[in-house]
N, C-alpha and C. Protein backbone atom coordinates (compact mmCIF):
# COMPACT_ATOMS: atom_id res chain seq x y z
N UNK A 1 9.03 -123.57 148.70
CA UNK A 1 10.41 -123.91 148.44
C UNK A 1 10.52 -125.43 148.33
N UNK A 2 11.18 -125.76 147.49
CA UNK A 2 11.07 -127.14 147.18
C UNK A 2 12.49 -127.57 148.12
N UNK A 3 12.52 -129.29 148.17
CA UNK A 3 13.51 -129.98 149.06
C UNK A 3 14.83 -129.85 148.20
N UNK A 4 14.98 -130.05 147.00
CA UNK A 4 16.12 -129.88 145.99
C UNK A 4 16.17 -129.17 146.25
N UNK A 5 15.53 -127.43 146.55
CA UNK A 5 16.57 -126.57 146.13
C UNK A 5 16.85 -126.06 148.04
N UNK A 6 16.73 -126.50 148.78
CA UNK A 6 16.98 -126.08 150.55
C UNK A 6 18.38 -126.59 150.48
N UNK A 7 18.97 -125.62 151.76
CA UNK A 7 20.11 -126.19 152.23
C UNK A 7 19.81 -125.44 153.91
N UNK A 8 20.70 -125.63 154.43
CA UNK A 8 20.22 -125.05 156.62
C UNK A 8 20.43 -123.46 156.07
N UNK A 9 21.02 -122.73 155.04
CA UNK A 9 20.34 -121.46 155.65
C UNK A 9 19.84 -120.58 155.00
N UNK A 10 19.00 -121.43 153.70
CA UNK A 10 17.87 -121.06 153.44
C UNK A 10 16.52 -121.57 154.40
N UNK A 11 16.99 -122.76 154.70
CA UNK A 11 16.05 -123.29 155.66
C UNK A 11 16.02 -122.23 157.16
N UNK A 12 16.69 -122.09 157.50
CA UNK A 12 16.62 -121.01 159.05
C UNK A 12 16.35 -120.01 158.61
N UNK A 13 16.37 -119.03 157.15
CA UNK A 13 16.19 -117.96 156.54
C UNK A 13 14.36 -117.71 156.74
N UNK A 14 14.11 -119.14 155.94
CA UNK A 14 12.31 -119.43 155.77
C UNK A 14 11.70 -119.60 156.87
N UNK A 15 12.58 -119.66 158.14
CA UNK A 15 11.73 -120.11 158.98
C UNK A 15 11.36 -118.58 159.95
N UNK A 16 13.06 -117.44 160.28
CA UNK A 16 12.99 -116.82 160.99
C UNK A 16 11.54 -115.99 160.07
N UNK A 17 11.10 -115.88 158.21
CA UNK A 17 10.44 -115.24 158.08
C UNK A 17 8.88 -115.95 158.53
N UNK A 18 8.75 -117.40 158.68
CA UNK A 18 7.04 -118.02 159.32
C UNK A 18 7.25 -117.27 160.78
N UNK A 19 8.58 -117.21 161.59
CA UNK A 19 8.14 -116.68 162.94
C UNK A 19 7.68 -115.19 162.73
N UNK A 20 8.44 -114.50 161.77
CA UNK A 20 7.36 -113.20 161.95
C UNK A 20 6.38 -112.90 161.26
N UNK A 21 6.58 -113.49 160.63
CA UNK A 21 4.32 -113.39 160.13
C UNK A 21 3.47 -114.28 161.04
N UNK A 22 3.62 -115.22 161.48
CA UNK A 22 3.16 -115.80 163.05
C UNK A 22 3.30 -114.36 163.98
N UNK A 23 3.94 -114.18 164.38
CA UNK A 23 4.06 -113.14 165.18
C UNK A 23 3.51 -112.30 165.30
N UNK A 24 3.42 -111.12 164.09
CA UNK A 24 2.83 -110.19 163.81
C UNK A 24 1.25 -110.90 163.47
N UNK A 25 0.67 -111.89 163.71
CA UNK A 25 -0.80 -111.88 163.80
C UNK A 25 -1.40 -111.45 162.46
N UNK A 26 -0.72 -111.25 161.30
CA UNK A 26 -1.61 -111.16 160.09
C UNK A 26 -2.11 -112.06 159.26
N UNK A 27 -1.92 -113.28 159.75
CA UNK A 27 -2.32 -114.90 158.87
C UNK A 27 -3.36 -114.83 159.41
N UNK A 28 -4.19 -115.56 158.39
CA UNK A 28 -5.33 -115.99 159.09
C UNK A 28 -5.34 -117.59 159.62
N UNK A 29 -6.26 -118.00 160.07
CA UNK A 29 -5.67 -118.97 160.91
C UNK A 29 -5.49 -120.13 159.96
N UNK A 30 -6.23 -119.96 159.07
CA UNK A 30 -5.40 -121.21 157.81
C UNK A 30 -4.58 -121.08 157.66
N UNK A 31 -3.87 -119.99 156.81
CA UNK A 31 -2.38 -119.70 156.71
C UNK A 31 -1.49 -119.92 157.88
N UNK A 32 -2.21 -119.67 159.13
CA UNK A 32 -1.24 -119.79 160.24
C UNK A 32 -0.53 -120.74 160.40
N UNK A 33 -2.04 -122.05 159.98
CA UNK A 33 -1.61 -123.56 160.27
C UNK A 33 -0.84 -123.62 159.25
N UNK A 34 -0.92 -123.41 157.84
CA UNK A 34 -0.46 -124.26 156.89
C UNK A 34 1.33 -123.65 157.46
N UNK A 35 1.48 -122.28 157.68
CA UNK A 35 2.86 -121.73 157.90
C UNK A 35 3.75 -122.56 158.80
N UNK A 36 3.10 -123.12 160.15
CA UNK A 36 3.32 -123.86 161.12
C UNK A 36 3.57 -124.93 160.66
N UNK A 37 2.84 -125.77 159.79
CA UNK A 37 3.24 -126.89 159.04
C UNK A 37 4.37 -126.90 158.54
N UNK A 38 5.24 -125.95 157.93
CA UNK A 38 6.35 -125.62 156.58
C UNK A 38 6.83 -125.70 157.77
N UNK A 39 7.04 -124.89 158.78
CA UNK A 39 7.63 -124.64 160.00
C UNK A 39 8.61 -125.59 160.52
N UNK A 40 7.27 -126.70 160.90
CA UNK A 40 8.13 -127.61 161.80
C UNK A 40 8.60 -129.00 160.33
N UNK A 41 8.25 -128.94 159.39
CA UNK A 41 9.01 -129.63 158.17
C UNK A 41 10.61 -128.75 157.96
N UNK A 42 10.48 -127.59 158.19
CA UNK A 42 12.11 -127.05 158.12
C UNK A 42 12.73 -127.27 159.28
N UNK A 43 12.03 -127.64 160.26
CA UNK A 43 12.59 -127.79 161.75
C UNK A 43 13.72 -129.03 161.48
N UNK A 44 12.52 -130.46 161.10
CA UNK A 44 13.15 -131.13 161.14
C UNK A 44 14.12 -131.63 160.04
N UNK A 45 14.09 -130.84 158.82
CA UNK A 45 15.25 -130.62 158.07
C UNK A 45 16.53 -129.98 158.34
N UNK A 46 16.51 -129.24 159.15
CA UNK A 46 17.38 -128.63 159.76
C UNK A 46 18.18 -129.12 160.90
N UNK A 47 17.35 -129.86 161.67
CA UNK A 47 17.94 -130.98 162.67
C UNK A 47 19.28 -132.05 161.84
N UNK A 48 18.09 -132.47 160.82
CA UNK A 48 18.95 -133.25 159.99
C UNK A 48 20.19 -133.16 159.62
N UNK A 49 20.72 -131.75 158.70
CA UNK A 49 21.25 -130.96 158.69
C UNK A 49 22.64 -130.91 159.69
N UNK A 50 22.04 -130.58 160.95
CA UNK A 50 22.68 -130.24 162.03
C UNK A 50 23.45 -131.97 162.39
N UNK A 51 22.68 -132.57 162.38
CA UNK A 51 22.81 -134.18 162.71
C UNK A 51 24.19 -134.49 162.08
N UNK A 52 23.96 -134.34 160.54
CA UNK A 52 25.01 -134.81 159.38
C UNK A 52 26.36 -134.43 159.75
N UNK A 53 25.73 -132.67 160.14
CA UNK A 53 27.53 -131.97 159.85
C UNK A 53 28.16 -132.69 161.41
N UNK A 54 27.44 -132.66 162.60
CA UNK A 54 27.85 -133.32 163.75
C UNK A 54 28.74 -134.95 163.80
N UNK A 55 28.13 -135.31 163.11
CA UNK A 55 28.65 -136.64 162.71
C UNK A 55 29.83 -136.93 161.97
N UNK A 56 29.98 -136.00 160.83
CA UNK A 56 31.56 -135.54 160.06
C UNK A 56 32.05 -134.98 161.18
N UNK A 57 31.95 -134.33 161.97
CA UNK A 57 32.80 -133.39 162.94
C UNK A 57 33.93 -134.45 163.62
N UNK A 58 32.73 -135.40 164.00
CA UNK A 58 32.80 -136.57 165.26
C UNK A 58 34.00 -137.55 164.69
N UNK A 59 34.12 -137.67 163.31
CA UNK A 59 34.46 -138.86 162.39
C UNK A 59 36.46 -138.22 162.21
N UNK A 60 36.42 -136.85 162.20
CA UNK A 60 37.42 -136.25 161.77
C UNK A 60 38.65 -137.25 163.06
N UNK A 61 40.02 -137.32 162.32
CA UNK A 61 41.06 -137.71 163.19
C UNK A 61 41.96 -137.33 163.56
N UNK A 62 43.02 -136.62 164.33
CA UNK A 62 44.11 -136.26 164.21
C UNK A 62 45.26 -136.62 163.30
N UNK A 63 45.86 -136.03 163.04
CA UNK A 63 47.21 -136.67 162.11
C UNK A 63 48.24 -135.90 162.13
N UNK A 64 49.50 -136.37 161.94
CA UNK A 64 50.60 -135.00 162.32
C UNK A 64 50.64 -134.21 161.21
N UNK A 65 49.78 -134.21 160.03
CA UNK A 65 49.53 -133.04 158.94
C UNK A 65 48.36 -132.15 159.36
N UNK A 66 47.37 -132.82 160.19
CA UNK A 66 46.01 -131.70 160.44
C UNK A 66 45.43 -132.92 160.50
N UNK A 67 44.18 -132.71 159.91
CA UNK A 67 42.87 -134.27 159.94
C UNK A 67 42.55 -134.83 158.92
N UNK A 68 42.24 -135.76 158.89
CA UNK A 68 41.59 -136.33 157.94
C UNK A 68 40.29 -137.18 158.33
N UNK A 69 39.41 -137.53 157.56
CA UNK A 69 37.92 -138.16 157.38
C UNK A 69 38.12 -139.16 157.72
N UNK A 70 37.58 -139.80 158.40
CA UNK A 70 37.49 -141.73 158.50
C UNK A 70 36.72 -142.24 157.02
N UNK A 71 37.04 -142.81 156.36
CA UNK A 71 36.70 -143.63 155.08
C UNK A 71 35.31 -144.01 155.41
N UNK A 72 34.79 -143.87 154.13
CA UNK A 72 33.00 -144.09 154.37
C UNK A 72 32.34 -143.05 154.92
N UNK A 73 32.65 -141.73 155.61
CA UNK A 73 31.66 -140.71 155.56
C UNK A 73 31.69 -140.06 154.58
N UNK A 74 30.39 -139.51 154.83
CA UNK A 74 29.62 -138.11 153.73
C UNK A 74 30.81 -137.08 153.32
């Protein structure tokens, strides 16, 4: 899966499927590693991810209409 085309839940999608082929023990141990590799590269895309939307969350303000964005975020 390429980085253009990921977003978090294709990324958590790809990952719950490396935990069960890890799991189920049918990789061989190359594949295991290389799976583990993709693994923790979606990990920390996903952190990322998680990071971004946390940070818009954080940025949001009250207003007597609902919220609005602080100027200059994503």
């Amino acid at each position: 899966m390429k980085n253009k085309d990921l977003d978090f839940e294709s990324s958590f999608q790809r990952l719950n499927e490396i935990v069960s082929v890890l799991e189920s023990g049918s990789a061989s141990l190359e594949q295991s590693l290389q799976l583990f590799e993709e693994g923790m590269k979606l990990i920390e895309f996903s952190r990322k991810q998680l990071a971004d939307a946390e940070e818009r969350v954080r940025t949001l303000i009250k207003t007597e209409d609902g919220f609005r964005e602080e100027p200059g975020v994503k």
